[in-house]
N, C-alpha and C. Protein backbone atom coordinates (compact mmCIF):
# COMPACT_ATOMS: atom_id res chain seq x y z
N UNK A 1 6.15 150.08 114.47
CA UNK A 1 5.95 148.76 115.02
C UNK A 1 5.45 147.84 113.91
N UNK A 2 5.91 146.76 113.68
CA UNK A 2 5.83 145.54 112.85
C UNK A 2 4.56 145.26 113.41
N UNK A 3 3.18 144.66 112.22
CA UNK A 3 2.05 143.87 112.75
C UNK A 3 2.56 142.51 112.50
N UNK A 4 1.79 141.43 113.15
CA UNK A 4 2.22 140.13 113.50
C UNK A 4 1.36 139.69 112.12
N UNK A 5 1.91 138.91 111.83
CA UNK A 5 1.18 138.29 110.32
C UNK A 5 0.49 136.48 110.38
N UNK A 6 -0.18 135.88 111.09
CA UNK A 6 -0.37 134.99 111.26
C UNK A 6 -0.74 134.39 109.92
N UNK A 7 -0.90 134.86 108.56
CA UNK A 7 -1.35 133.86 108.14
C UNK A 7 -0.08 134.42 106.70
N UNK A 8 0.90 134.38 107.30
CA UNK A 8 2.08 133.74 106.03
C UNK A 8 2.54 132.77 105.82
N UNK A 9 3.10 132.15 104.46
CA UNK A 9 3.48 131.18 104.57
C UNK A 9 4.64 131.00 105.19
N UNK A 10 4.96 129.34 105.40
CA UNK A 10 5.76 129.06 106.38
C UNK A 10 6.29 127.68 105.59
N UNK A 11 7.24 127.47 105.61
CA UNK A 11 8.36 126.00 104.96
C UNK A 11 8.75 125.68 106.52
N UNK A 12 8.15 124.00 106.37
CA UNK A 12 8.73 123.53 108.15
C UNK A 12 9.20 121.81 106.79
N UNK A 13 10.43 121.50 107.43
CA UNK A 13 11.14 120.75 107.15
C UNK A 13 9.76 119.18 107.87
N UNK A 14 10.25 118.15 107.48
CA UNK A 14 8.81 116.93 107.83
C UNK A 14 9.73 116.75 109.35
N UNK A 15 10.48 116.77 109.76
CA UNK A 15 11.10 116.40 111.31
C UNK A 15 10.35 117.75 112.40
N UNK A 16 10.55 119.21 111.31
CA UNK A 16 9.71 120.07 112.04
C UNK A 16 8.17 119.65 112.59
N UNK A 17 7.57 119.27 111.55
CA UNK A 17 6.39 118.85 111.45
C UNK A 17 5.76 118.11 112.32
N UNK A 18 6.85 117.10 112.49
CA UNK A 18 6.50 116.02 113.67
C UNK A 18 6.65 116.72 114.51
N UNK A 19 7.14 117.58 115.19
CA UNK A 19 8.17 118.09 116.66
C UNK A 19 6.65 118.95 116.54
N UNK A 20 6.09 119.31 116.02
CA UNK A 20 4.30 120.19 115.78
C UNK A 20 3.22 119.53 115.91
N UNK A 21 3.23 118.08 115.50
CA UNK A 21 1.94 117.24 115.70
C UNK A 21 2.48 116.66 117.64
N UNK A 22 3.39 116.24 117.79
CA UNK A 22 3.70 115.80 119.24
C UNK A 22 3.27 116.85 120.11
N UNK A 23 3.72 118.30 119.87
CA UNK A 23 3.30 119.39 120.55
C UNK A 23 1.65 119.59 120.62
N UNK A 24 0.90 119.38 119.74
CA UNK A 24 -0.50 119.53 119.83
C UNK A 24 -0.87 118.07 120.49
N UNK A 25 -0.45 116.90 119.92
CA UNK A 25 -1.06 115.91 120.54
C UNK A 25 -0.53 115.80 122.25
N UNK A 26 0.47 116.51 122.75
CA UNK A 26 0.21 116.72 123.96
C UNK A 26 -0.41 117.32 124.60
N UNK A 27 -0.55 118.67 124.09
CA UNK A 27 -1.34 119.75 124.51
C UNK A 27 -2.84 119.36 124.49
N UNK A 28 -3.69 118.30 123.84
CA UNK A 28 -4.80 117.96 123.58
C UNK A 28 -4.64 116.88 124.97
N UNK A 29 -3.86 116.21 124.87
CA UNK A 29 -4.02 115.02 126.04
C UNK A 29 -4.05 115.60 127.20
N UNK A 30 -3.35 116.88 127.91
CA UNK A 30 -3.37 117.59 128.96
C UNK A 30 -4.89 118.47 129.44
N UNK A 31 -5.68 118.83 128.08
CA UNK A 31 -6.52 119.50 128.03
C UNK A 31 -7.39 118.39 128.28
N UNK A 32 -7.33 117.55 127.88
CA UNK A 32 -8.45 116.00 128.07
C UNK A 32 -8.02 115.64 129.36
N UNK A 33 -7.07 115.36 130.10
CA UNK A 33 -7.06 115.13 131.14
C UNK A 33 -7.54 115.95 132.10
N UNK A 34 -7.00 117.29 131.89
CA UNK A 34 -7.68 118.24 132.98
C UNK A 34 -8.99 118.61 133.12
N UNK A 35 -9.14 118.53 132.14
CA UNK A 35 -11.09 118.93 131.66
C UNK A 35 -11.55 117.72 131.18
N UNK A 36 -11.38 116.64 131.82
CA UNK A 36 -12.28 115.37 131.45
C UNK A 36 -13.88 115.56 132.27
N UNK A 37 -14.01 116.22 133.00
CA UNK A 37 -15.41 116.53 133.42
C UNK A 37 -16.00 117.35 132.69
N UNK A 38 -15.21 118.26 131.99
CA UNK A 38 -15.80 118.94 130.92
C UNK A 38 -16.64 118.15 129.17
N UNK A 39 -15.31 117.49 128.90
CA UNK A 39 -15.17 117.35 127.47
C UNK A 39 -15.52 115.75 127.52
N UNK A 40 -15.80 114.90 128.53
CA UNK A 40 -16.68 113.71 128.37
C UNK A 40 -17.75 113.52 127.89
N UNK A 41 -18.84 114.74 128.37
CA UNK A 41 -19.90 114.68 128.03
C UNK A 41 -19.89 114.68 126.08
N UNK A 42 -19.24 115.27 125.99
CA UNK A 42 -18.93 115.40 124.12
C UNK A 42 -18.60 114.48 123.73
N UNK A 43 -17.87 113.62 124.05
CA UNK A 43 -17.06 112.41 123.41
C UNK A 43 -17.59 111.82 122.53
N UNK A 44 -18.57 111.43 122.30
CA UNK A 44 -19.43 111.03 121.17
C UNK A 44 -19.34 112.33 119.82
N UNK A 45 -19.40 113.11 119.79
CA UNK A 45 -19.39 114.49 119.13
C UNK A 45 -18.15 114.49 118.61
N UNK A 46 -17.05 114.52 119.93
CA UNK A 46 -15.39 114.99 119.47
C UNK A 46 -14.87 113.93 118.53
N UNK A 47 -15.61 112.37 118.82
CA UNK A 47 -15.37 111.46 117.97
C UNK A 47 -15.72 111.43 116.93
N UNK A 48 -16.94 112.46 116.50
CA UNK A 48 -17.50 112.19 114.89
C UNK A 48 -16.44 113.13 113.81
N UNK A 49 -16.32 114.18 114.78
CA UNK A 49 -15.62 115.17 114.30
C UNK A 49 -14.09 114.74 114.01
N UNK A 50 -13.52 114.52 114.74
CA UNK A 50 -12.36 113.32 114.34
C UNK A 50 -12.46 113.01 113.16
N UNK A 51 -13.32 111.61 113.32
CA UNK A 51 -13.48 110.73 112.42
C UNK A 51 -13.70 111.82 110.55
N UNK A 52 -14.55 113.05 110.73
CA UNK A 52 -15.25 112.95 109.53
C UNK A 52 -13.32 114.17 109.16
N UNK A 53 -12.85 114.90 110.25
CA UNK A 53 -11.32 115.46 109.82
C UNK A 53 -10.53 114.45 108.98
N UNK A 54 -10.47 113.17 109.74
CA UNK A 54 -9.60 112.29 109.23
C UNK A 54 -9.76 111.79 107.66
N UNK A 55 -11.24 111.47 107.91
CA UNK A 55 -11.92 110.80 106.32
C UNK A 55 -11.47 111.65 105.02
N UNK A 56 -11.54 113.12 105.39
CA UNK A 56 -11.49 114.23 104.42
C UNK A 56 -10.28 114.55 104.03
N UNK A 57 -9.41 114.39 105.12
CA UNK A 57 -8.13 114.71 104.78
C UNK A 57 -7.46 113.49 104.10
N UNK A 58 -7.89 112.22 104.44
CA UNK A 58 -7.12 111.15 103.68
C UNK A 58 -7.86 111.26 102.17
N UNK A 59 -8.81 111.76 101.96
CA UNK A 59 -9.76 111.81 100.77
C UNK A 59 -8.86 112.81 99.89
N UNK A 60 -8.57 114.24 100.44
CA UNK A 60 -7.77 114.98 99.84
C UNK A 60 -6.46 114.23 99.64
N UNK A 61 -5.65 113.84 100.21
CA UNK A 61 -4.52 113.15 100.04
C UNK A 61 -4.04 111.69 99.26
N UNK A 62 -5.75 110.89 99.17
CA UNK A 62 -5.41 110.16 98.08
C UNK A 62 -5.95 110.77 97.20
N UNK A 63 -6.39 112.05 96.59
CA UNK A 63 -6.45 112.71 95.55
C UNK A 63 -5.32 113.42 94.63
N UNK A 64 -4.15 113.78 95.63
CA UNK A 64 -3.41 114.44 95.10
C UNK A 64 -2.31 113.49 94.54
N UNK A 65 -1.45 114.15 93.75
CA UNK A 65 -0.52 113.23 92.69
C UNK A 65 1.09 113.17 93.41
C-alpha cells in the first residue's frame, strides 16, 4: 500500500490557483455563516490575524525579485 504524501511538491498552473483560493474563500464564508455564533465572538482576533497574514505576505512578496 502507497503512503499518502501530503507534503510534496505540487506545480498548479495560476487559473489552478484561482479555482483554490475561490474554493477556500467559500468554504470560509460557509463556515462563517454557519458558525457565526461561534466565530463572532473572535472577530476582533480573526481580524488581527488576517491583517498581520496579509502584511507578511505582501512584505515577502515585495521582497522577492
Amino acid at each position: 500500500m502507497r503512503m499518502l504524501n501530503l507534503f510534496k511538491t505540487v506545480r498548479l498552473r495560476w487559473f489552478e490557483i484561482g479555482i483554490f483560493k475561490v474554493g477556500l474563500l467559500a468554504l470560509g464564508v460557509a463556515i462563517g455563516a454557519y458558525w457565526s455564533d461561534v466565530f463572532g465572538a473572535y472577530l476582533n482576533e480573526l481580524l488581527g490575524i488576517a491583517a498581520i497574514a496579509l502584511i507578511y505576505i505582501t512584505f515577502v512578496w515585495s521582497r522577492q525579485k
